[in-house]
Protein backbone atom coordinates (compact mmCIF):
# COMPACT_ATOMS: atom_id res chain seq x y z
CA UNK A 1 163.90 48.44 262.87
CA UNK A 2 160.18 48.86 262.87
CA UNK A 3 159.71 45.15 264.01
CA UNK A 4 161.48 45.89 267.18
CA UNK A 5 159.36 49.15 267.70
CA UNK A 6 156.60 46.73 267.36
CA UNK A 7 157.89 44.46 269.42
CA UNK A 8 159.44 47.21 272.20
CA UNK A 9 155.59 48.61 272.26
CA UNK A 10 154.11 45.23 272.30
CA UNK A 11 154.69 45.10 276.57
CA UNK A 12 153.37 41.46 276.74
CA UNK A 13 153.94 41.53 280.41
CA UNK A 14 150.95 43.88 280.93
CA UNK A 15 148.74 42.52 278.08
CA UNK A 16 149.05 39.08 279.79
CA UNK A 17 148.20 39.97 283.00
CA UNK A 18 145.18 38.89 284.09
CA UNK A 19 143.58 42.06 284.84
CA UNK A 20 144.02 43.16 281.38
CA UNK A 21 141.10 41.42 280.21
CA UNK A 22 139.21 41.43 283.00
CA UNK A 23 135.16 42.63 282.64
CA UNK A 24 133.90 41.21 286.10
CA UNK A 25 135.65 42.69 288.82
CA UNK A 26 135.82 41.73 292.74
CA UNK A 27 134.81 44.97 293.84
CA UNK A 28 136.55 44.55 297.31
CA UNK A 29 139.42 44.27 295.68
CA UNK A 30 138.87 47.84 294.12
CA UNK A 31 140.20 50.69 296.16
CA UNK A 32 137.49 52.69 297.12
CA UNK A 33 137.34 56.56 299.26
CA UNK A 34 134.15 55.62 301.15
CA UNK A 35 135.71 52.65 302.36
CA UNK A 36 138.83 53.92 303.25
CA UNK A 37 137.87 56.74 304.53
CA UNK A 38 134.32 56.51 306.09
CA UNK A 39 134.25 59.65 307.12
CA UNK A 40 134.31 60.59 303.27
CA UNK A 41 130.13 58.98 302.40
CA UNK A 42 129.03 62.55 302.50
CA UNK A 43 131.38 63.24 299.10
CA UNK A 44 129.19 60.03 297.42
CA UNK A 45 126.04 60.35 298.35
CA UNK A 46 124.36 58.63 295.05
CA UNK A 47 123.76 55.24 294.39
CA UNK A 48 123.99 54.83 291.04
CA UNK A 49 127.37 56.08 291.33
CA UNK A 50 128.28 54.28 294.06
CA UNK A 51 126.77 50.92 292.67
CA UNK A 52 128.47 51.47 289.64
CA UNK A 53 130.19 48.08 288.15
CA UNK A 54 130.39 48.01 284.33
CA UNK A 55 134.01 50.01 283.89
CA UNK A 56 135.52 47.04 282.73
CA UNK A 57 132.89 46.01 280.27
CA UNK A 58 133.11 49.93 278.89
CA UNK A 59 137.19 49.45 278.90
CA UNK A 60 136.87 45.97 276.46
CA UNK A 61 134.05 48.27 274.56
CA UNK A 62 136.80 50.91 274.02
CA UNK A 63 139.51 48.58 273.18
CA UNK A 64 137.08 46.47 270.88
CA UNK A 65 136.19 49.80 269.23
CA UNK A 66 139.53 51.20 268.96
CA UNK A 67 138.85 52.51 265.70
CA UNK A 68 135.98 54.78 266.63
CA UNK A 69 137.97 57.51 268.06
CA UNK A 70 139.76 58.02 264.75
CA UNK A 71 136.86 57.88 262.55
CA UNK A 72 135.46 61.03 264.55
CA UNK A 73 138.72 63.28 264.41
CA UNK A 74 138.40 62.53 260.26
CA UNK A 75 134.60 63.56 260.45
CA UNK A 76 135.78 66.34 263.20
CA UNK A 77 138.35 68.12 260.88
CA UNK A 78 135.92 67.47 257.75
CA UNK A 79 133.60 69.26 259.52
CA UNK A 80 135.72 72.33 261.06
CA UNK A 81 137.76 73.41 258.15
CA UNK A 82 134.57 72.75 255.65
CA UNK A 83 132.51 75.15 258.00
CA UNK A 84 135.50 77.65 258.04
CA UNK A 85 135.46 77.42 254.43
CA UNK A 86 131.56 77.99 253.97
CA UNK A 87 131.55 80.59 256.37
CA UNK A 88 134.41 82.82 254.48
CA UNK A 89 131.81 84.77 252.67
CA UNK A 90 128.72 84.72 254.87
CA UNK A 91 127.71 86.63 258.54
CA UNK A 92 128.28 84.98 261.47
CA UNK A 93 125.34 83.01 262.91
CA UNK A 94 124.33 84.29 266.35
CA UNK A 95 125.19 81.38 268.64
CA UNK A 96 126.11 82.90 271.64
CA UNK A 97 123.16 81.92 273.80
CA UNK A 98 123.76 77.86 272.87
CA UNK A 99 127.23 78.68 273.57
CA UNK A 100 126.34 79.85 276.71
CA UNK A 101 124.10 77.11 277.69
CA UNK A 102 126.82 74.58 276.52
CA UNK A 103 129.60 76.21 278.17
CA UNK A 104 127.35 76.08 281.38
CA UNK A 105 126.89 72.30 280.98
CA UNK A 106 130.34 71.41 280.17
CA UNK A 107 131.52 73.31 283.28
CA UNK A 108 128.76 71.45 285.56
CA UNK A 109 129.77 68.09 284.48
CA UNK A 110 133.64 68.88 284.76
CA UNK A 111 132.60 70.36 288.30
CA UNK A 112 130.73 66.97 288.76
CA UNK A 113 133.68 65.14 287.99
CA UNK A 114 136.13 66.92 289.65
CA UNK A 115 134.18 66.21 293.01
CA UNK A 116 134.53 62.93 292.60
CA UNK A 117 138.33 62.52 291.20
CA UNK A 118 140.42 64.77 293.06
CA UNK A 119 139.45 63.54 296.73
CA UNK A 120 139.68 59.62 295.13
CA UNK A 121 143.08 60.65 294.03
CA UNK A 122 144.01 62.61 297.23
CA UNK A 123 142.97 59.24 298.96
CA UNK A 124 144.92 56.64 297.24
CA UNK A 125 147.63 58.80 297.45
CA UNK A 126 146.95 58.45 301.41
CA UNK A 127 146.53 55.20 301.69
CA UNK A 128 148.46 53.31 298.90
CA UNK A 129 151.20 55.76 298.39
CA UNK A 130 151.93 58.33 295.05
CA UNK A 131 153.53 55.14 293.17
CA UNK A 132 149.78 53.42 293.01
CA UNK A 133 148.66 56.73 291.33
CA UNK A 134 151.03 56.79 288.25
CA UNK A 135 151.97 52.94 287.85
CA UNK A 136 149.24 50.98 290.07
CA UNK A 137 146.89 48.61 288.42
CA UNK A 138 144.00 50.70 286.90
CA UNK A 139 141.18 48.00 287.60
CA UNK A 140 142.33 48.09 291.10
CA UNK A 141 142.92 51.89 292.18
CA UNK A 142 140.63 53.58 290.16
CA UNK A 143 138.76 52.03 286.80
CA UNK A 144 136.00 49.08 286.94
CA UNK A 145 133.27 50.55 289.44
CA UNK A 146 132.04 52.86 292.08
CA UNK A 147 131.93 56.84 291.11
CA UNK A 148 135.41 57.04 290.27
CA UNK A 149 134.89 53.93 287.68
CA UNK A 150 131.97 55.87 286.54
CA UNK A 151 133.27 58.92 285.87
CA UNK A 152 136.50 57.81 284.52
CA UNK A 153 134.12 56.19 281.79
CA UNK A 154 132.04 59.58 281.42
CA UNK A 155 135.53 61.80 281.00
CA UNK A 156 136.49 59.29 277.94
CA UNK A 157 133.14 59.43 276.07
CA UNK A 158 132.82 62.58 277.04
CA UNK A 159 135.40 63.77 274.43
CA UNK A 160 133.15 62.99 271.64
CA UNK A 161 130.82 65.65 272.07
CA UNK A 162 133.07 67.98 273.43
CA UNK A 163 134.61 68.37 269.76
CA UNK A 164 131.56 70.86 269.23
CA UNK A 165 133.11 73.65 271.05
CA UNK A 166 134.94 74.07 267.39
CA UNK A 167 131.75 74.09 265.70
CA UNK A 168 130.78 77.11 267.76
CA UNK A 169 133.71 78.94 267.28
CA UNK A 170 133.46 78.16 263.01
CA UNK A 171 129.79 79.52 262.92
CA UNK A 172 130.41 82.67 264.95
CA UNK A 173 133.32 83.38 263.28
CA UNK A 174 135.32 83.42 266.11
CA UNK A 175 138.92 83.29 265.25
CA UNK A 176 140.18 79.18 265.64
CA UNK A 177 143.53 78.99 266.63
CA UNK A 178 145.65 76.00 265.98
CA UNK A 179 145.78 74.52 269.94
CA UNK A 180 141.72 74.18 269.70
CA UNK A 181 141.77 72.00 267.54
CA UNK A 182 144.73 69.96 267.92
CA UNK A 183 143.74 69.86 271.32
CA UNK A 184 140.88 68.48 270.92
CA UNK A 185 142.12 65.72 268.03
CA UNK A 186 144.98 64.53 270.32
CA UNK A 187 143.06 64.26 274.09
CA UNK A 188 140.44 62.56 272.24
CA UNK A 189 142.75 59.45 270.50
CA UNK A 190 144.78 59.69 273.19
CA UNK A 191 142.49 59.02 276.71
CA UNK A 192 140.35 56.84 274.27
CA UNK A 193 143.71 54.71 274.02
CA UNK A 194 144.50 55.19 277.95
CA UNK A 195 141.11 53.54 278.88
CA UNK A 196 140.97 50.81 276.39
CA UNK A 197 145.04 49.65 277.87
CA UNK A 198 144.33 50.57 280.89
CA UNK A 199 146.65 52.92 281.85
CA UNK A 200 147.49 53.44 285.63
CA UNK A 201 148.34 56.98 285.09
CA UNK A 202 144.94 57.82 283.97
CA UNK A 203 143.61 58.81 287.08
CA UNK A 204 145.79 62.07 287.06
CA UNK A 205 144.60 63.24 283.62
CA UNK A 206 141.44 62.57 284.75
CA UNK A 207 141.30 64.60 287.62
CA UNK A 208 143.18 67.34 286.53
CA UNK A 209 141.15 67.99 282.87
CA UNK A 210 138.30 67.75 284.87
CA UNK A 211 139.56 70.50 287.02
CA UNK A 212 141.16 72.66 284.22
CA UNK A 213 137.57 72.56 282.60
CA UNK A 214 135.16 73.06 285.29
CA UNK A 215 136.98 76.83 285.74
CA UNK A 216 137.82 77.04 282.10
CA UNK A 217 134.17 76.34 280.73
CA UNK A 218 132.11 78.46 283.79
CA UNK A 219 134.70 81.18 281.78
CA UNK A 220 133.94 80.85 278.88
CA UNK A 221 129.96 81.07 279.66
CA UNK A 222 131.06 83.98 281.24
CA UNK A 223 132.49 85.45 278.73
CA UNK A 224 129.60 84.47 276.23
CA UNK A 225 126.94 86.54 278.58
CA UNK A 226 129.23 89.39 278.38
CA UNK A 227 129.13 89.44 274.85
CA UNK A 228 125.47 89.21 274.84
CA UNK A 229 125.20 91.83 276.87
CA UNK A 230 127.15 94.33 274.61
CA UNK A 231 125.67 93.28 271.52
CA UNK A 232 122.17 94.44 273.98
CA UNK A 233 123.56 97.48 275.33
CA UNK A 234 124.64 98.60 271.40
CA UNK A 235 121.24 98.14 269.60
CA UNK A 236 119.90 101.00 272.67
CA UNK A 237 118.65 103.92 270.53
CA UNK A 238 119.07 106.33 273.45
CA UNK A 239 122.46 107.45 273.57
CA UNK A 240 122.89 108.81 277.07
CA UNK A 241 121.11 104.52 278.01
CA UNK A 242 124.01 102.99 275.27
CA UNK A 243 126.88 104.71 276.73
CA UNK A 244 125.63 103.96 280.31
CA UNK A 245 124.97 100.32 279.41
CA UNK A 246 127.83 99.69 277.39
CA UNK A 247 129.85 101.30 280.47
CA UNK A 248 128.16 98.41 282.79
CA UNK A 249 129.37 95.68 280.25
CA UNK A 250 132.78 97.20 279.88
CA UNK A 251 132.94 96.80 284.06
CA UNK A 252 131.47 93.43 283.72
CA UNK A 253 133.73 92.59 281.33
CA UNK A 254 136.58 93.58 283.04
CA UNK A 255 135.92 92.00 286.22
CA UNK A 256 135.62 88.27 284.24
CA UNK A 257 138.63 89.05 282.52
CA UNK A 258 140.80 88.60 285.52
CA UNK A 259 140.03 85.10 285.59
CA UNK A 260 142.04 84.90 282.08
CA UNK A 261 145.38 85.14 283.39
CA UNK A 262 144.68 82.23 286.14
CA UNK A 263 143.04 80.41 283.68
CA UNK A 264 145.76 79.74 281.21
CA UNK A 265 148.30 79.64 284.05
CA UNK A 266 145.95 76.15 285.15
CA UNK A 267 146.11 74.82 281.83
CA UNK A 268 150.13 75.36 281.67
CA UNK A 269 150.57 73.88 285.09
CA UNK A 270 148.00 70.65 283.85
CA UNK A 271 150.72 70.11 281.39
CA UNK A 272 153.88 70.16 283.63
CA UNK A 273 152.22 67.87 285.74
CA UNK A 274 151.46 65.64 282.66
CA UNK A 275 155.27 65.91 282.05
CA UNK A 276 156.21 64.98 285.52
CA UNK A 277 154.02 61.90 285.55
CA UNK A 278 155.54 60.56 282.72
CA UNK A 279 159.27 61.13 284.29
CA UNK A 280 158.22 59.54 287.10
CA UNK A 281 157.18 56.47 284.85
CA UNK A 282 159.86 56.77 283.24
CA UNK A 283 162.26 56.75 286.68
CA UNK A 284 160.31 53.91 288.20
CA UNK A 285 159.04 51.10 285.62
CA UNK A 286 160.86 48.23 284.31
CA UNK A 287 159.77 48.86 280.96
CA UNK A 288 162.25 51.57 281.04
CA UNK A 289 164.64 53.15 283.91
CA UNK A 290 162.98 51.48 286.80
CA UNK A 291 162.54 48.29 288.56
CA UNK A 292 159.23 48.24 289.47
CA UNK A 293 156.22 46.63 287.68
CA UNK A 294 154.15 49.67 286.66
CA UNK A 295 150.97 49.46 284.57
CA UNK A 296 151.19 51.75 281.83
CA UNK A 297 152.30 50.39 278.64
CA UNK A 298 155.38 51.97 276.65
CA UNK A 299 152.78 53.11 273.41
CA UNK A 300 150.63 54.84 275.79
CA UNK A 301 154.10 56.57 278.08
CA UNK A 302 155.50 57.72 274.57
CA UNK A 303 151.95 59.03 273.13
CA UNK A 304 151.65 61.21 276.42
CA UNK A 305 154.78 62.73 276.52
CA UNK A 306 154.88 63.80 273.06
CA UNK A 307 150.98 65.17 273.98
CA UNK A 308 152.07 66.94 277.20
CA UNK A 309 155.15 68.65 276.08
CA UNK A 310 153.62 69.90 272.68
CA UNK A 311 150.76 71.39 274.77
CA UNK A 312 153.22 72.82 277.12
CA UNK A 313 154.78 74.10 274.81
CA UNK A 314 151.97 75.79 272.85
CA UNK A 315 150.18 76.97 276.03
CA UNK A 316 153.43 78.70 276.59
CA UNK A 317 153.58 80.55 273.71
CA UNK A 318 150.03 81.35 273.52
CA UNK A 319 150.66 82.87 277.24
CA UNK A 320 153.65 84.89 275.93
CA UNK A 321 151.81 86.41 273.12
CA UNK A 322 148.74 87.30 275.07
CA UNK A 323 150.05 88.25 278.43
CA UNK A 324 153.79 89.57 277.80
CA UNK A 325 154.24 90.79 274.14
CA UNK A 326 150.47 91.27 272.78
CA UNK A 327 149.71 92.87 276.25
CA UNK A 328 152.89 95.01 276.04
CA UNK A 329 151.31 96.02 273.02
CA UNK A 330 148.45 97.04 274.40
CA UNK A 331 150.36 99.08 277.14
CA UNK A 332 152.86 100.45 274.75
CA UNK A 333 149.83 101.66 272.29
CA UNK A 334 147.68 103.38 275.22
CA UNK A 335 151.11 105.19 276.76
CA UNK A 336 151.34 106.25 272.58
CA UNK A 337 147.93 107.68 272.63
CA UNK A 338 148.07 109.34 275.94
CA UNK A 339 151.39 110.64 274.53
CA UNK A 340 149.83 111.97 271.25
CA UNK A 341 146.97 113.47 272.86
CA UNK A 342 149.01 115.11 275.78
CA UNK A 343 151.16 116.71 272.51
CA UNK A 344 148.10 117.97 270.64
CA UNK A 345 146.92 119.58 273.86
CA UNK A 346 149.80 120.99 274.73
CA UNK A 347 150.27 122.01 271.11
CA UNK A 348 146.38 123.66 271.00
CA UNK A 349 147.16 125.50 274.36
CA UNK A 350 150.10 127.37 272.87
CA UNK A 351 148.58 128.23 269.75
CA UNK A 352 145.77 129.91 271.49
CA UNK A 353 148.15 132.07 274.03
CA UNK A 354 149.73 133.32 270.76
CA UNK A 355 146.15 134.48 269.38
CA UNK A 356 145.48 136.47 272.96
CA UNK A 357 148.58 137.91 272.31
CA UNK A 358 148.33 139.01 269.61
CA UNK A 359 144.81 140.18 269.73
């Protein structure tokens, strides 16, 4: 039984194409926007980007170096749940400020990378059709070179140091739910694998984590100069200045928080979309329900799925117990208080028309 897994992953037909193995790359062969659509040059004005030719090089790297994903998720969760263990009995460290800054970067770079993936995406779709996006040959619509080679390469490699987000949370004792870090451990192995096979879906993951993240982290840094403001306002000695600073934070606050709700509702829709992709796979390529030769081999189809619906699944609950029963908490506990306090005063104005009275 496991011999024909093996076998039923194995999807010779793609590993034998030439394109598989493939380092120097015709680059007029290569779909690119600026071409396409000249009108588009303004969008790529850089030529290093634009000049770009070594994604299939980095692509036999990754697949060369399959193993180096996995050797950082074992030093990754070493690292977490040793820090979370260290940090049980001592203070938090006061890391808001790098957070800040890193948060900043992280949401420059997705912002970076969004500008150059979404319109290459919206364009293939144009020209080539939504089939090229999901099954087309990766070296050809959107892999080896230009800015959309490049940045493909940056959004894999880019994973690695990402995984220190955790290390921020750990050390200022922030609480680390479950998703972080199995978000983290799975995109990592996962896109690592996508580059090095060559997946033809990859340019929707792409575009959309680096869309998810350019809002998510600008949030986040945010939310981390918030913070530093109220731990500011509460060291004021002056009273009347606290409460009046605090009271600016507590409005500053507020008015980030709104982006919370939209936020989470982006990272939900990410993974329906993930989901979608794959049944659209699934609907149209030979290697399963289709009839169509689509370039995106069965280990990598199955490893997605299982991804995109666990995350769906998880950003779903976490959205249910933040937004409908936590924050129905929240409601139901303010309506208590305004109920308890309405009682006492009610209770405090009757006792003291009984003393006039009976003065």
């Amino acid at each position: 039984m496991f011999a024909n897994l093996m076998e039923w992953l194995n999807d010779a037909e793609i590993m034998n194409d030439p394109y598989f193995d493939i380092t120097d790359i015709d680059t007029e062969k290569t779909f690119n926007v600026s071409l396409a659509f000249p009108q588009a040059d303004l969008l790529y004005p850089f030529p290093f980007e634009n000049n770009f030719d070594s994604g299939g090089a980095w692509s036999m790297w990754s697949r060369k170096n399959i193993h180096v994903p996995f050797i950082c998720v074992v030093v990754y969760l070493f690292v977490v749940f040793g820090l979370k263990g260290w940090m049980d009995k001592r203070e938090r460290f006061q890391v808001r400020t790098y957070w800040f800054y890193w948060n900043t970067m992280l949401s420059i770079f997705s912002w970076c990378g969004a500008l150059r993936m979404v319109p290459h995406i919206a364009a293939l779709t144009y020209h080539q059709g939504l089939f090229s996006t999901y099954c087309g040959n990766a070296v050809l619509t959107y892999g080896p070179d230009g800015a959309s080679g490049l940045w493909t390469g940056l959004f894999i490699f880019s994973k690695i140091p990402e995984l220190v987000d955790t290390v921020f949370i750990v050390l200022g004792k922030s609480k680390l739910h479950f998703l972080q870090w199995y978000h983290h451990v799975t995109v990592l192995l996962y896109t690592w694998h996508s580059y090095a096979t060559r997946s033809g879906a990859g340019v929707w993951f792409i575009a959309m984590n680096y869309t998810v993240h350019a809002v998510m982290y600008m949030y986040f840094a945010l939310m981390n100069v918030a913070s530093e403001r109220k731990e500011r306002a509460s060291a004021i000695a002056n009273e009347k200045e606290r409460k009046k600073a605090l009271a600016d934070v507590k409005r500053f606050k507020g008015s980030i928080s709104t982006f919370a709700l939209p936020v989470t509702l982006m990272q939900i829709s990410q993974m329906f979309v993930g989901i979608t992709v794959m049944a659209l796979i699934y609907r149209d390529s030979e290697l399963f329900n289709g009839s169509q030769k689509c370039y995106v081999r069965r280990s990598s189809w199955f490893a997605g799925l299982l991804m995109y619906a666990s995350y769906f699944v998880l950003f779903v609950v976490f959205f249910v117990n933040k937004y409908c029963i936590g924050g129905g908490r929240v409601q139901h506990k303010k309506k208590g208080v305004k109920k308890v306090t309405a009682q006492i005063s009610s209770s405090t104005h009757r006792m003291s028309t009984r003393s006039s009275k009976n003065k």
